[in-house]
Protein backbone atom coordinates (compact mmCIF):
# COMPACT_ATOMS: atom_id res chain seq x y z
CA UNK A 1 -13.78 5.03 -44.02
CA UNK A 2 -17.00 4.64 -41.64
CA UNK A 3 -17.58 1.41 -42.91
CA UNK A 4 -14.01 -0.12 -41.71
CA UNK A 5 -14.14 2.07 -38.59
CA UNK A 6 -17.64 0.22 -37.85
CA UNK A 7 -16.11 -3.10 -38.92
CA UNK A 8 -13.26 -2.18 -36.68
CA UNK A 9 -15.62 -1.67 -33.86
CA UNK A 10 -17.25 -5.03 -34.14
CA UNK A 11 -13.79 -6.67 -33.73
CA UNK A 12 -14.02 -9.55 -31.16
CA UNK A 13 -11.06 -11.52 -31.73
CA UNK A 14 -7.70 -11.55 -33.81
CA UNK A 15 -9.62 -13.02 -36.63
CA UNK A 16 -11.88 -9.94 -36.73
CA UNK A 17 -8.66 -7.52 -36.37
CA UNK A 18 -6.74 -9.31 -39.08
CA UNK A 19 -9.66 -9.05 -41.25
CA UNK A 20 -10.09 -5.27 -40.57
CA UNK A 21 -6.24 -5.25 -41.43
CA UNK A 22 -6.71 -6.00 -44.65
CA UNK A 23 -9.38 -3.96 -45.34
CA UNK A 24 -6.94 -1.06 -44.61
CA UNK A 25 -5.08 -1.63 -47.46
CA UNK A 26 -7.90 -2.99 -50.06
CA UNK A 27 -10.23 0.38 -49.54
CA UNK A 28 -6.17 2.30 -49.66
CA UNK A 29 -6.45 3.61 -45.99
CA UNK A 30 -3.00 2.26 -45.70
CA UNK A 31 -1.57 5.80 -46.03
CA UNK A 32 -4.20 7.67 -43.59
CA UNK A 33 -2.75 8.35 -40.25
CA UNK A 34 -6.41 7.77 -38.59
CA UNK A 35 -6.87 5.04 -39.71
CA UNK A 36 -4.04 3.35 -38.87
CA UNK A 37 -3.73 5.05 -35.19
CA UNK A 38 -7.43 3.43 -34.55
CA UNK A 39 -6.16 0.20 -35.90
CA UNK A 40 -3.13 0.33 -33.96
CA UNK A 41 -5.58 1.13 -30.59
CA UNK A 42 -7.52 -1.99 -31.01
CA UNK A 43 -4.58 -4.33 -31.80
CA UNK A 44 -2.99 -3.38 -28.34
CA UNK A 45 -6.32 -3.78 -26.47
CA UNK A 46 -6.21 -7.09 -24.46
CA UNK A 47 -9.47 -8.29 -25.73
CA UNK A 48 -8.77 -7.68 -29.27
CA UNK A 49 -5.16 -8.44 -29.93
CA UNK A 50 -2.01 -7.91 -28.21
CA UNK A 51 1.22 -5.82 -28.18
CA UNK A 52 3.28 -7.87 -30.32
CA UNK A 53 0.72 -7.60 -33.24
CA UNK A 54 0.68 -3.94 -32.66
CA UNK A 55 4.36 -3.59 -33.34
CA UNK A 56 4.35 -5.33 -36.13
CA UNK A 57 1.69 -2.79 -37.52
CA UNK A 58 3.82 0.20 -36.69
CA UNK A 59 7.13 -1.09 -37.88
CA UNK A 60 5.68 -1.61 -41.06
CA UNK A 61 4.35 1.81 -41.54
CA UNK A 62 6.31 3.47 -43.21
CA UNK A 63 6.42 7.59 -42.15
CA UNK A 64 4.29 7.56 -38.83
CA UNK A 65 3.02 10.78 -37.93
CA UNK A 66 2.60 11.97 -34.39
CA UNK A 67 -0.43 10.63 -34.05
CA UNK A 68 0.45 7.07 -34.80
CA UNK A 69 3.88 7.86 -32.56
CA UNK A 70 1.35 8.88 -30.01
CA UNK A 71 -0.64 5.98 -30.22
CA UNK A 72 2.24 2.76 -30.04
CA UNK A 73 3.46 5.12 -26.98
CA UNK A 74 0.10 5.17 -25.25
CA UNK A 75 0.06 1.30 -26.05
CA UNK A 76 3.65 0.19 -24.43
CA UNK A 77 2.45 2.40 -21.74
CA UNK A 78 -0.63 1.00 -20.77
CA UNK A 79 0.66 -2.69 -21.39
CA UNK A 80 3.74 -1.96 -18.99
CA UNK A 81 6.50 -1.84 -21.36
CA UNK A 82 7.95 1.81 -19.95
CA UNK A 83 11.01 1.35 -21.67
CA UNK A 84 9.13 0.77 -24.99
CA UNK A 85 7.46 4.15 -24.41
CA UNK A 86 10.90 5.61 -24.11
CA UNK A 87 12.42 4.03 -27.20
CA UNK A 88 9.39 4.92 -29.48
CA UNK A 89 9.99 8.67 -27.95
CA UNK A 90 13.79 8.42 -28.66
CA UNK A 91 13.12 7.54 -32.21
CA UNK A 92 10.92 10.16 -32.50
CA UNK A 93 13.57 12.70 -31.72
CA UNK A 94 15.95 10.95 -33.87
CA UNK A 95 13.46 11.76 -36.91
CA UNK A 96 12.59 14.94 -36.22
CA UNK A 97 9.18 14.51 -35.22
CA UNK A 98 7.82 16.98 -32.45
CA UNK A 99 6.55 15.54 -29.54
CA UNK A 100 3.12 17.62 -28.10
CA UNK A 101 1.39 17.84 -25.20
CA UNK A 102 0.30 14.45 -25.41
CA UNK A 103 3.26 12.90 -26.25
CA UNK A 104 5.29 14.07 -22.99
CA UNK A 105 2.78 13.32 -20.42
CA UNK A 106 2.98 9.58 -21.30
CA UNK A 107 6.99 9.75 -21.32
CA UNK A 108 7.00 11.61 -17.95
CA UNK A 109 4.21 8.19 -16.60
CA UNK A 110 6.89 5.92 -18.12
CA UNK A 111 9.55 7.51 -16.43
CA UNK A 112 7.44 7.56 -13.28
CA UNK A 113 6.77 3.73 -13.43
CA UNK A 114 10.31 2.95 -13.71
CA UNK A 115 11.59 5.05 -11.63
CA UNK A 116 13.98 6.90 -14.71
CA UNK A 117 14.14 10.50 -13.06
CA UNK A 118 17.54 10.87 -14.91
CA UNK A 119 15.26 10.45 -18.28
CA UNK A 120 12.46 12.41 -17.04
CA UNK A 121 14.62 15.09 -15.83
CA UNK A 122 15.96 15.37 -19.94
CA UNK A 123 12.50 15.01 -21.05
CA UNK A 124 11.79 18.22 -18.68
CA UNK A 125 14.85 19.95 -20.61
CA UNK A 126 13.34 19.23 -23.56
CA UNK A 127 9.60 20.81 -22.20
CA UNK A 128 11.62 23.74 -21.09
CA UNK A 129 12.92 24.85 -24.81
CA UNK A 130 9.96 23.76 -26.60
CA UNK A 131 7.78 25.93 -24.19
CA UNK A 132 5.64 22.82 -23.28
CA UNK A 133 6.48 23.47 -19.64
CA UNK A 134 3.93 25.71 -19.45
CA UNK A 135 1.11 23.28 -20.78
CA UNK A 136 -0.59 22.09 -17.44
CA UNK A 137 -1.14 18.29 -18.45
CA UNK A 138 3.05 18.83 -19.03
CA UNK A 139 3.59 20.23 -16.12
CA UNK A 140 1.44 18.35 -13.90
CA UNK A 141 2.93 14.87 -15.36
CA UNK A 142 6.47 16.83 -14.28
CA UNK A 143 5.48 17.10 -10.82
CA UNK A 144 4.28 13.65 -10.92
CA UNK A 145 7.07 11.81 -12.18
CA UNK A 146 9.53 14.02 -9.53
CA UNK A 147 7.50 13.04 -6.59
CA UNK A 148 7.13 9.28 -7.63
CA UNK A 149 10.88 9.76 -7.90
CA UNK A 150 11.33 11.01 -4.04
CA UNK A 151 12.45 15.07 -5.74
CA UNK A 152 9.72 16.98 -4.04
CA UNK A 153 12.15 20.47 -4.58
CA UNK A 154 12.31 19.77 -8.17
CA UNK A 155 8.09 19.12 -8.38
CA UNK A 156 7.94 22.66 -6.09
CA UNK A 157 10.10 24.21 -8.66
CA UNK A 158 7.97 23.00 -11.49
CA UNK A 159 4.67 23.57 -9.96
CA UNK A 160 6.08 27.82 -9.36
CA UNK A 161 6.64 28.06 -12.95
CA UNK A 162 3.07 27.06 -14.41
CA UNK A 163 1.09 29.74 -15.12
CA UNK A 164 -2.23 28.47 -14.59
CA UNK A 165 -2.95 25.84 -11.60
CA UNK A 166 -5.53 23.31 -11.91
CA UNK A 167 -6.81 20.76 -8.49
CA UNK A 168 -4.89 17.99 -10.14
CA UNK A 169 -1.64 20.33 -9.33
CA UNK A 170 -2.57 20.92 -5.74
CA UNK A 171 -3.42 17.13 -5.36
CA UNK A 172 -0.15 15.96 -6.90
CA UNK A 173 1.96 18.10 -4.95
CA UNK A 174 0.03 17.20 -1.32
CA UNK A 175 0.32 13.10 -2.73
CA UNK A 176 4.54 14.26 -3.24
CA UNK A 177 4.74 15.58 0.33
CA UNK A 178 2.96 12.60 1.83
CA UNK A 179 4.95 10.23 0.46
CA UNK A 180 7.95 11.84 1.36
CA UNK A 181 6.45 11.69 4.75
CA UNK A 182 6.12 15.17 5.11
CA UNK A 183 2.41 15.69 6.21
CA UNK A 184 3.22 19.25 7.52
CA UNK A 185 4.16 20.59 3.95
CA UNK A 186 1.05 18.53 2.46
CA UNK A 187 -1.21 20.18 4.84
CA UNK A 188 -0.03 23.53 3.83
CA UNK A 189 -0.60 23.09 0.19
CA UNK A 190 -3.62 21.60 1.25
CA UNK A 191 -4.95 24.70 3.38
CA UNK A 192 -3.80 27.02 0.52
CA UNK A 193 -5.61 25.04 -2.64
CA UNK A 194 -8.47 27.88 -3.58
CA UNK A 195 -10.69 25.13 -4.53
CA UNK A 196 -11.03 21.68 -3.09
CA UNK A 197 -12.35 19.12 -4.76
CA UNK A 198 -12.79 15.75 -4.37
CA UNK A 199 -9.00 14.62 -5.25
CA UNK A 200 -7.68 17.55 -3.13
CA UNK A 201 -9.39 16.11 -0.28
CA UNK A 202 -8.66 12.68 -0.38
CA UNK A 203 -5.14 13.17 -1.33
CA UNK A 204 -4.50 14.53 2.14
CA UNK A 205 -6.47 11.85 3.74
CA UNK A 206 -4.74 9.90 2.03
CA UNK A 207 -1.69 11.22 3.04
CA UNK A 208 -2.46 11.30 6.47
CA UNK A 209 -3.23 7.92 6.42
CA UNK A 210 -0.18 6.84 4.67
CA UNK A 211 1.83 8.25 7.13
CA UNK A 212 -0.05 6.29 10.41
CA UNK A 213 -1.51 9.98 11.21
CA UNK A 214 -4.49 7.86 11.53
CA UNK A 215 -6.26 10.84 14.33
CA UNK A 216 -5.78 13.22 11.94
CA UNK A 217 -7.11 11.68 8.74
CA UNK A 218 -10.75 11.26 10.92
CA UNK A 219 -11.05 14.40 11.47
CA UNK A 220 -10.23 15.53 8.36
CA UNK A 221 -13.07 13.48 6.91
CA UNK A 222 -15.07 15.08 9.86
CA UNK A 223 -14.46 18.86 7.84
CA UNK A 224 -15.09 16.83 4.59
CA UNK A 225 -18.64 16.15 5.55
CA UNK A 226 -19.45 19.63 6.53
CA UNK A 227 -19.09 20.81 2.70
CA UNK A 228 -20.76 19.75 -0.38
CA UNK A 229 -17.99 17.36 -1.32
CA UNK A 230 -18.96 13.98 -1.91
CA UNK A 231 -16.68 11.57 -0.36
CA UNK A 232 -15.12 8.51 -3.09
CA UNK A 233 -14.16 4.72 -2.74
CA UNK A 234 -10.87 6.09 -1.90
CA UNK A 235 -11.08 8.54 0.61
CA UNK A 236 -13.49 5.35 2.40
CA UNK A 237 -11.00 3.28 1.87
CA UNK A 238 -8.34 5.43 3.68
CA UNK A 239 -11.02 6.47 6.28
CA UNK A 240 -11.58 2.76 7.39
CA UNK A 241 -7.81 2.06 7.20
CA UNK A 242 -7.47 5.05 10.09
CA UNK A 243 -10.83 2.86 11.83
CA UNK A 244 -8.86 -0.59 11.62
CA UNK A 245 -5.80 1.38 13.52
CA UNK A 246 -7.17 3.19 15.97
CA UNK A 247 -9.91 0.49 16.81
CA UNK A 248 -12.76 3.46 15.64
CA UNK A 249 -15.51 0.43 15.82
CA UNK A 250 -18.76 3.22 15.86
CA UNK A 251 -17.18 5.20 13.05
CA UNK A 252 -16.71 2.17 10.52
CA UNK A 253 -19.91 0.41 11.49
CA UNK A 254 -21.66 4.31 10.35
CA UNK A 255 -19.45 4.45 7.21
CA UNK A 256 -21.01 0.81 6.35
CA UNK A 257 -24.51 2.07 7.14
CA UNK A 258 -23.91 5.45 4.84
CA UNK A 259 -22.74 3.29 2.28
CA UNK A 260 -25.70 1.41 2.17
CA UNK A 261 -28.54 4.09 2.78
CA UNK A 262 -27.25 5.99 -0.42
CA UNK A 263 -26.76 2.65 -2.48
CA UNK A 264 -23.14 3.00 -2.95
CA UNK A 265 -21.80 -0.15 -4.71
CA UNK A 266 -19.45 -2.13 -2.74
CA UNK A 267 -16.82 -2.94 -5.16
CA UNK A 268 -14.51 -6.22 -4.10
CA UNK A 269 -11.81 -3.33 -2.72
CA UNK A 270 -14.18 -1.13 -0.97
CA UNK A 271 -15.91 -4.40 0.93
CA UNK A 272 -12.30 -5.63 1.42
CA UNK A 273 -11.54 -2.57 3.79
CA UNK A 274 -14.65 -3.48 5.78
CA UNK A 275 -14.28 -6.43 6.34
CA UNK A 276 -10.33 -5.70 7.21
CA UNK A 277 -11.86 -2.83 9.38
CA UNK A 278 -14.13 -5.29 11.27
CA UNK A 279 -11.76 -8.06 11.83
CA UNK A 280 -9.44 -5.42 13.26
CA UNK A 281 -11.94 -3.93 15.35
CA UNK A 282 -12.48 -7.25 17.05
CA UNK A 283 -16.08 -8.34 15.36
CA UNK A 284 -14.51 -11.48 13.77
CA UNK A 285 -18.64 -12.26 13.08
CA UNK A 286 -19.32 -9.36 10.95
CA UNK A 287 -16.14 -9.77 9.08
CA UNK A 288 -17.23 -13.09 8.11
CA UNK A 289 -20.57 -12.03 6.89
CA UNK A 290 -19.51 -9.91 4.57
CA UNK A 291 -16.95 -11.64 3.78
CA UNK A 292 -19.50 -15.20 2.60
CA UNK A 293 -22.26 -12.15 0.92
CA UNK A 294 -19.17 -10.86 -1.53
CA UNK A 295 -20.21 -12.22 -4.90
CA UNK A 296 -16.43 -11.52 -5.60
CA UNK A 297 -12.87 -11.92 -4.00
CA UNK A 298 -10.07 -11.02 -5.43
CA UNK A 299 -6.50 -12.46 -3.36
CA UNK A 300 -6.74 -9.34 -1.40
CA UNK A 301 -9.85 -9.94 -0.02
CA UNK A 302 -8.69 -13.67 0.48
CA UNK A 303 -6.11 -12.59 2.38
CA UNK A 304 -7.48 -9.98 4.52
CA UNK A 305 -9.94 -12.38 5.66
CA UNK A 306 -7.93 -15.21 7.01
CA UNK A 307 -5.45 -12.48 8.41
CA UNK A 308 -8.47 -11.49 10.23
CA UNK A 309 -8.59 -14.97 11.17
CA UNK A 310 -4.84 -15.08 12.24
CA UNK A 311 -4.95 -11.86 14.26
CA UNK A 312 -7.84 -13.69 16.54
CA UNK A 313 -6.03 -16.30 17.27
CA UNK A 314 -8.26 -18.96 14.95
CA UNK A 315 -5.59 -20.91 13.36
CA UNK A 316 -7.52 -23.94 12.15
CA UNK A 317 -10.28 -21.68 10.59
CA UNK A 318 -7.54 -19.50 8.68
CA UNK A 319 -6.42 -22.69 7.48
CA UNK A 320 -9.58 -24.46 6.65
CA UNK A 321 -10.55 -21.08 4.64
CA UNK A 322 -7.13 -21.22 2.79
CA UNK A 323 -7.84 -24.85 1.68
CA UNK A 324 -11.58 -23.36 0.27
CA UNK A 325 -9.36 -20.90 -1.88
CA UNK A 326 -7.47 -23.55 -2.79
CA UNK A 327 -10.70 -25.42 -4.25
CA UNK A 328 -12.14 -21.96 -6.01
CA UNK A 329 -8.96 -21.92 -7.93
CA UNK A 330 -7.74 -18.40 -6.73
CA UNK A 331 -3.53 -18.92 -6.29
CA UNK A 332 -2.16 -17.60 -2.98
CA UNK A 333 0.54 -15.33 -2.99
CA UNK A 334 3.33 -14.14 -0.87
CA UNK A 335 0.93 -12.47 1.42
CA UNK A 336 -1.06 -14.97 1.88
CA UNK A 337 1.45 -17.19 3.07
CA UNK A 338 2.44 -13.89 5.79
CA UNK A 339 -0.70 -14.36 7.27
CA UNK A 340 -1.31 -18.22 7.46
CA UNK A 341 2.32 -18.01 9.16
CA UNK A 342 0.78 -15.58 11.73
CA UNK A 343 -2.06 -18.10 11.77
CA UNK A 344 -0.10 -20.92 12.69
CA UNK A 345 2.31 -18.87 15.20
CA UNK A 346 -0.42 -17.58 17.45
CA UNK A 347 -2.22 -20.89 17.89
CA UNK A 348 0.82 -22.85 17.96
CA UNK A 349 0.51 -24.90 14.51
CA UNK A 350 3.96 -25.14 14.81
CA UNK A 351 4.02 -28.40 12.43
CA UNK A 352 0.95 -27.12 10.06
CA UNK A 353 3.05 -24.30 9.74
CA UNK A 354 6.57 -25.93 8.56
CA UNK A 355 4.05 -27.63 5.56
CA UNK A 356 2.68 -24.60 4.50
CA UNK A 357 5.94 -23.51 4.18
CA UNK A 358 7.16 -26.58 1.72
CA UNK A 359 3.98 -26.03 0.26
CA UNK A 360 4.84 -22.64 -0.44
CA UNK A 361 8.24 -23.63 -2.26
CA UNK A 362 7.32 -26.80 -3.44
CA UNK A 363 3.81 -26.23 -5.25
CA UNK A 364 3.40 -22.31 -5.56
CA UNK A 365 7.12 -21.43 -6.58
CA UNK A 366 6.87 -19.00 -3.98
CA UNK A 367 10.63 -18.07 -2.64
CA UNK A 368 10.37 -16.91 0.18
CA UNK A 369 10.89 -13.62 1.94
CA UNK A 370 12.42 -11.74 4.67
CA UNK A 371 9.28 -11.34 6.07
CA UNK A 372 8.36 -14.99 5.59
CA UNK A 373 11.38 -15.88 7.89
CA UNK A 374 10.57 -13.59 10.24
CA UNK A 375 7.04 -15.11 10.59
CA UNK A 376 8.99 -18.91 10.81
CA UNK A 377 10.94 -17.08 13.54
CA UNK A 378 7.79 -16.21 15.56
CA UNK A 379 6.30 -19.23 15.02
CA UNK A 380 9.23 -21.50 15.57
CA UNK A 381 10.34 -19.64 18.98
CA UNK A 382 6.81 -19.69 20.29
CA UNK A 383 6.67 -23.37 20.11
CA UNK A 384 9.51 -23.84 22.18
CA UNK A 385 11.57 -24.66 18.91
CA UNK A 386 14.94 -22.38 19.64
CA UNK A 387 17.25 -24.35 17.87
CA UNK A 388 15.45 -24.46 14.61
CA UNK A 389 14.49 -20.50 15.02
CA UNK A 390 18.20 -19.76 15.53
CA UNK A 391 19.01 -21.69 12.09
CA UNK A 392 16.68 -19.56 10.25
CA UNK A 393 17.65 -16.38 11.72
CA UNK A 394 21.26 -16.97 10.77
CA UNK A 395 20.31 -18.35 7.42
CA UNK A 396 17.98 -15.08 6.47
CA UNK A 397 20.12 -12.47 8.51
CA UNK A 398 22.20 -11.51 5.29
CA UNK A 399 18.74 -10.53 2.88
CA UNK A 400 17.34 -8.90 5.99
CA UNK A 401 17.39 -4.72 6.40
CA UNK A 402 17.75 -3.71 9.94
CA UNK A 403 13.86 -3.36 10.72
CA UNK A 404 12.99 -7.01 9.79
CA UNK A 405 16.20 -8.17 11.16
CA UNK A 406 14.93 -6.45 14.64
CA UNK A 407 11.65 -7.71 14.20
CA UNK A 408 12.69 -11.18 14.39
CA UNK A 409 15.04 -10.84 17.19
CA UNK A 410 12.09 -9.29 18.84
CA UNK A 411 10.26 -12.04 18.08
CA UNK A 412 12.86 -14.44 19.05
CA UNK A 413 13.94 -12.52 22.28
CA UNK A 414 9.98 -12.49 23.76
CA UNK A 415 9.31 -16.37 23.12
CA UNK A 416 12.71 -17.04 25.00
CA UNK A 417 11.85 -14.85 28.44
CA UNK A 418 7.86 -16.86 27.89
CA UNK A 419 9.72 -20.02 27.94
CA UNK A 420 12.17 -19.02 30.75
CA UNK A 421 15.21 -19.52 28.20
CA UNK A 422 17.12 -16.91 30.02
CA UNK A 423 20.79 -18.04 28.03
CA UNK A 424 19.36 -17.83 24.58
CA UNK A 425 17.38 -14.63 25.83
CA UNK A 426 20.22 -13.04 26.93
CA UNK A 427 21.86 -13.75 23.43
CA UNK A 428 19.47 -12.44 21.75
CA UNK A 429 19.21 -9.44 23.90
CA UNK A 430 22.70 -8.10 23.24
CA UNK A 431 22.15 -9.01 19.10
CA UNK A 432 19.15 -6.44 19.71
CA UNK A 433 20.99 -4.17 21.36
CA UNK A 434 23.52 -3.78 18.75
CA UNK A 435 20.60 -3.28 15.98
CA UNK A 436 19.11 -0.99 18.59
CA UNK A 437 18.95 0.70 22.16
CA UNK A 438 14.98 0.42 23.14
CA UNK A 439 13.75 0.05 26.65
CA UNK A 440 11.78 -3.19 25.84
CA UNK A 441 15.05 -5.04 25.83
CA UNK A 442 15.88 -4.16 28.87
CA UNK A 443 12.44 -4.62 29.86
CA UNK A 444 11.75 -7.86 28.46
CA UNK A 445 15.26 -8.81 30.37
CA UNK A 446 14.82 -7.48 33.68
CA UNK A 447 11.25 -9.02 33.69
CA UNK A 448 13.03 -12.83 32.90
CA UNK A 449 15.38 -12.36 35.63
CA UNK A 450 12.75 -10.85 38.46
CA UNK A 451 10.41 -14.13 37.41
CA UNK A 452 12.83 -16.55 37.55
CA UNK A 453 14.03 -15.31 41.04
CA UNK A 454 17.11 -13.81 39.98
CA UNK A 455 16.40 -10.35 41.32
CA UNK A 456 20.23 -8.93 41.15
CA UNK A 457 20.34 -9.35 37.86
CA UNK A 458 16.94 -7.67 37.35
CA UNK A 459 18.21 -4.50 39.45
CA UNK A 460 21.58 -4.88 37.54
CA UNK A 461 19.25 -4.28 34.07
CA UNK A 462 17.14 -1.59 35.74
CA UNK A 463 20.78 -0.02 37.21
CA UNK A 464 21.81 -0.11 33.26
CA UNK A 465 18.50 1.99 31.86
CA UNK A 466 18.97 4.18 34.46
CA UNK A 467 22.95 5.13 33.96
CA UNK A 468 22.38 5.16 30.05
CA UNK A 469 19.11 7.29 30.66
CA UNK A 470 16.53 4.86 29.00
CA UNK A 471 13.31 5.42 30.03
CA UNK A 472 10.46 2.92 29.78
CA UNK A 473 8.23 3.96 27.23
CA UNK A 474 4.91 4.66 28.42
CA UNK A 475 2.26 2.37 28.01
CA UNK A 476 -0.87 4.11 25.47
CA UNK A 477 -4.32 3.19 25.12
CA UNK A 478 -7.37 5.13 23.05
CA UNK A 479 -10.90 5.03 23.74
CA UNK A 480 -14.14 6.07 21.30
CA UNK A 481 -16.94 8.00 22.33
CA UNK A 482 -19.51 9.79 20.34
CA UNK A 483 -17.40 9.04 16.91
CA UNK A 484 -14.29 10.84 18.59
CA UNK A 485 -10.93 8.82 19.64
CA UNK A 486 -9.25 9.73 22.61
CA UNK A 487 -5.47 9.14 23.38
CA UNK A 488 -4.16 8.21 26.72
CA UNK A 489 -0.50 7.50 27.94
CA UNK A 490 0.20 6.19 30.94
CA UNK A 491 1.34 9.43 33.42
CA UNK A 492 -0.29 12.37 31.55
CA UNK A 493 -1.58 14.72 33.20
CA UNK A 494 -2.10 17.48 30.62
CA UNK A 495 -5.63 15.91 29.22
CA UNK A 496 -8.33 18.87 29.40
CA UNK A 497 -10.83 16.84 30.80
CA UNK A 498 -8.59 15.24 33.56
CA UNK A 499 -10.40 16.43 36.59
CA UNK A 500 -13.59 14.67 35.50
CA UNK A 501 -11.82 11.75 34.27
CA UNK A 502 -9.89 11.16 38.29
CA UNK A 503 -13.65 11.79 39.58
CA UNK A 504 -15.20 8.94 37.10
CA UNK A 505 -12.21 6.58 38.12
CA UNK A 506 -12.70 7.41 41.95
CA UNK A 507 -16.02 6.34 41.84
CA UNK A 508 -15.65 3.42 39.86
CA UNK A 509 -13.01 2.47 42.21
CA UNK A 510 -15.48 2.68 45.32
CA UNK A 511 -18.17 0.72 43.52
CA UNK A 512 -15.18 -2.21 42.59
CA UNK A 513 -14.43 -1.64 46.59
């Protein structure tokens, strides 16, 4: 038995695995249920064999045991074949083998990943009577697959009836809330988790973050650092997501400098969100730099970069850096295309931008998007190209949900009042008004009409806001001092620090005077 397990262990190709096959049945280990579960581990390992192989060793035993069941589940599982997971399980059932609390959690993960919440919610029956409900790897896969499946009540309900709590069951249930978008019910669990450790805390980060409560995830990671909790690549990554939104320059530029006095290792994902975090920041320079020291990119990292590239309005770099991905071999992807679109649109590569696009089709069998269209309809209607922006947003308005579809129309309707277009902007205005009732279209309107000197109209527009009650919605802007980001929207009055902010303004104004 050692002797094939170490032969097994040297395995480096299918050669080697066949080989170690064989073995199984010349030293008779063809009947031991370890034996064949390690063999069965390796042959579904990418480097050693594959999936296919693997089946063909189960089907052939002839009475797996649970282990071995346990085994070709864990294998479909972690190769992505959920609904092999669920057949192996069924056929389990169907000859009386018991599933433990090993089998279930994988089942519950399968379910998860597909979603199946109708399965999962049989495979919970099935925990209930066997009394496996109880188990806290059960129970914590229940809460997980209910959440991943948008039934917080039903993850609450399982996560009253274990008996014992463990972090992971505080973390999954704050993750369920977030992504259900509600952070008040995460923050609760949160504030009543005895213990919090490291995935307690950056679940709610997280979950702040996920939900654009980018203010709040800060200073979250501001109580963070006054325990003993060491922060992880995720709750960094989440903390300079919130930086990139709110503009939190100071904060990212100390999270890179932390990083690098305690000799973290920036891994391609966590470099990624600095250089992201830079770029939107406005230090296009720094971005770059660590973009060119990265000994690896992954397409994420591509693509962050030239959106970087896009969002400063430096078309011809984005594109000169997508042809140097080109040449390292690294295929683009549907995002990529998203951002050399938004490349092209905001310096006007109106024609560059049409190519990419039969590139796109053509060489990467890319289809493309809603979101791809609504790019073409930004870039199209800046460039004074109406007529060919109105055939796309006809031609895409069926595969677009109401968002995107506004988006567009946005897009379209703001390019029209730039170019004075005020019949096509007035089109478009009442298209947007029957996807939704937002001050900027009136706005956006009244502002065409006053600049082309058509000032009844503009007061007819205004007259309209005012008898349907639609309000202009105040302008915002934020500010960073001393690590802490500041709010302000245009009116308020309720700021506690607003008598010294009037007196700093007043004199600023008499030095301008």
């Amino acid at each position: 038995m050692w002797r094939w397990l170490v032969l097994l262990g040297n395995c480096k190709n299918m050669k080697h695995l066949k080989q170690a096959h064989a073995q199984v049945f010349t030293t008779g280990l063809d009947t031991n249920s370890f034996a064949l579960s390690r063999l069965l581990a390796f042959c579904s390992h990418p480097r050693h064999g594959n999936l296919t192989y693997a089946c063909r060793v189960f089907e052939r035993i002839r009475h797996p045991t649970l282990c071995i069941c346990n085994t070709i589940i864990k294998t479909f599982l972690l190769n992505g074949k959920f609904y092999g997971t669920l057949h192996v399980f069924t056929k389990m059932l169907h000859n009386g083998l018991i599933p433990d609390n090993y089998t279930i959690p994988y089942v519950l993960k399968a379910c998860a990943a597909l979603p199946s919440c109708s399965f999962g919610q049989m495979v919970h029956g099935y925990s209930s009577k066997s009394g496996l409900v109880f188990d806290i790897f059960v129970g914590n896969s229940l809460m997980a697959m209910y959440s991943l499946c948008g039934d917080v009540v039903a993850a609450r309900h399982v996560f009253d009836e274990i008996p014992r709590l463990s972090a992971v069951s505080w973390s999954v249930m704050i993750s369920g809330y977030s992504k259900a978008g509600d952070v008040d019910s995460a923050r609760l669990f949160f504030d009543e988790a005895p213990d919090k450790d490291r995935g307690i805390w950056g679940a709610m980060i997280s979950g702040y973050v996920h939900n654009s409560c980018f203010k709040e995830g800060l200073h979250l990671f501001r109580l963070l650092q006054l325990t003993e909790v060491v922060p992880d690549e995720s709750i960094f990554v989440s903390i300079l997501s919130s930086c990139a939104h709110l503009g939190a320059l100071d904060i990212g530029i100390w999270i890179h400098r932390f990083l690098n006095q305690t000799m973290v290792p920036l891994s391609t994902r966590l470099s990624t969100s600095l250089l992201d975090m830079y770029a939107k920041c406005g230090n296009l320079e720094l971005a770059k730099r660590l973009f060119n020291s990265m000994p690896e990119r992954d397409i994420v990292c591509w693509n962050a970069m030239i959106s970087g590239m896009a969002v400063h309005g430096d078309g011809a770099s984005a594109l000169k850096l997508f042809s140097h991905m080109e040449k390292t071999g690294m295929k683009p992807d549907d995002i990529t295309f998203i951002a050399l679109f938004t490349a092209c649109s905001y310096s006007g590569l109106a024609h560059e931008g049409l190519q990419l696009l039969h590139k796109m089709f053509s060489v990467y069998k890319i289809e493309p998007k809603s979101e791809h269209y609504g790019c073409l309809v930004d870039l199209l209607s800046r460039s004074g190209h109406f007529e060919e922006a109105m055939v796309i947003l006809r031609k895409a308005s069926n595969s677009w949900n109401g968002s995107e579809e506004t988006l567009a129309w946005r897009a379209f309707l703001s390019a029209c009042c730039n170019h004075g277009q005020a019949q096509l902007a007035e089109s478009a205005a009442e298209r947007l008004l029957m996807l939704y009732n937002h001050s900027g279209v009136y706005v956006l309107l009244s502002n065409l009409y006053a600049a082309s000197g058509n000032h009844s109209d503009a007061r007819r527009v205004r007259d309209v806001m005012r008898n349907k009650g639609i309000e202009k919605a105040p302008g915002c802007s934020s500010v960073e001092i001393d690590g802490v980001v500041s709010e302000f929207i245009a009116g308020e009055e309720k700021h506690l620090q607003m008598e010294e902010i009037h007196y700093v303004l007043e004199k600023m104004h008499m030095h301008a005077v």
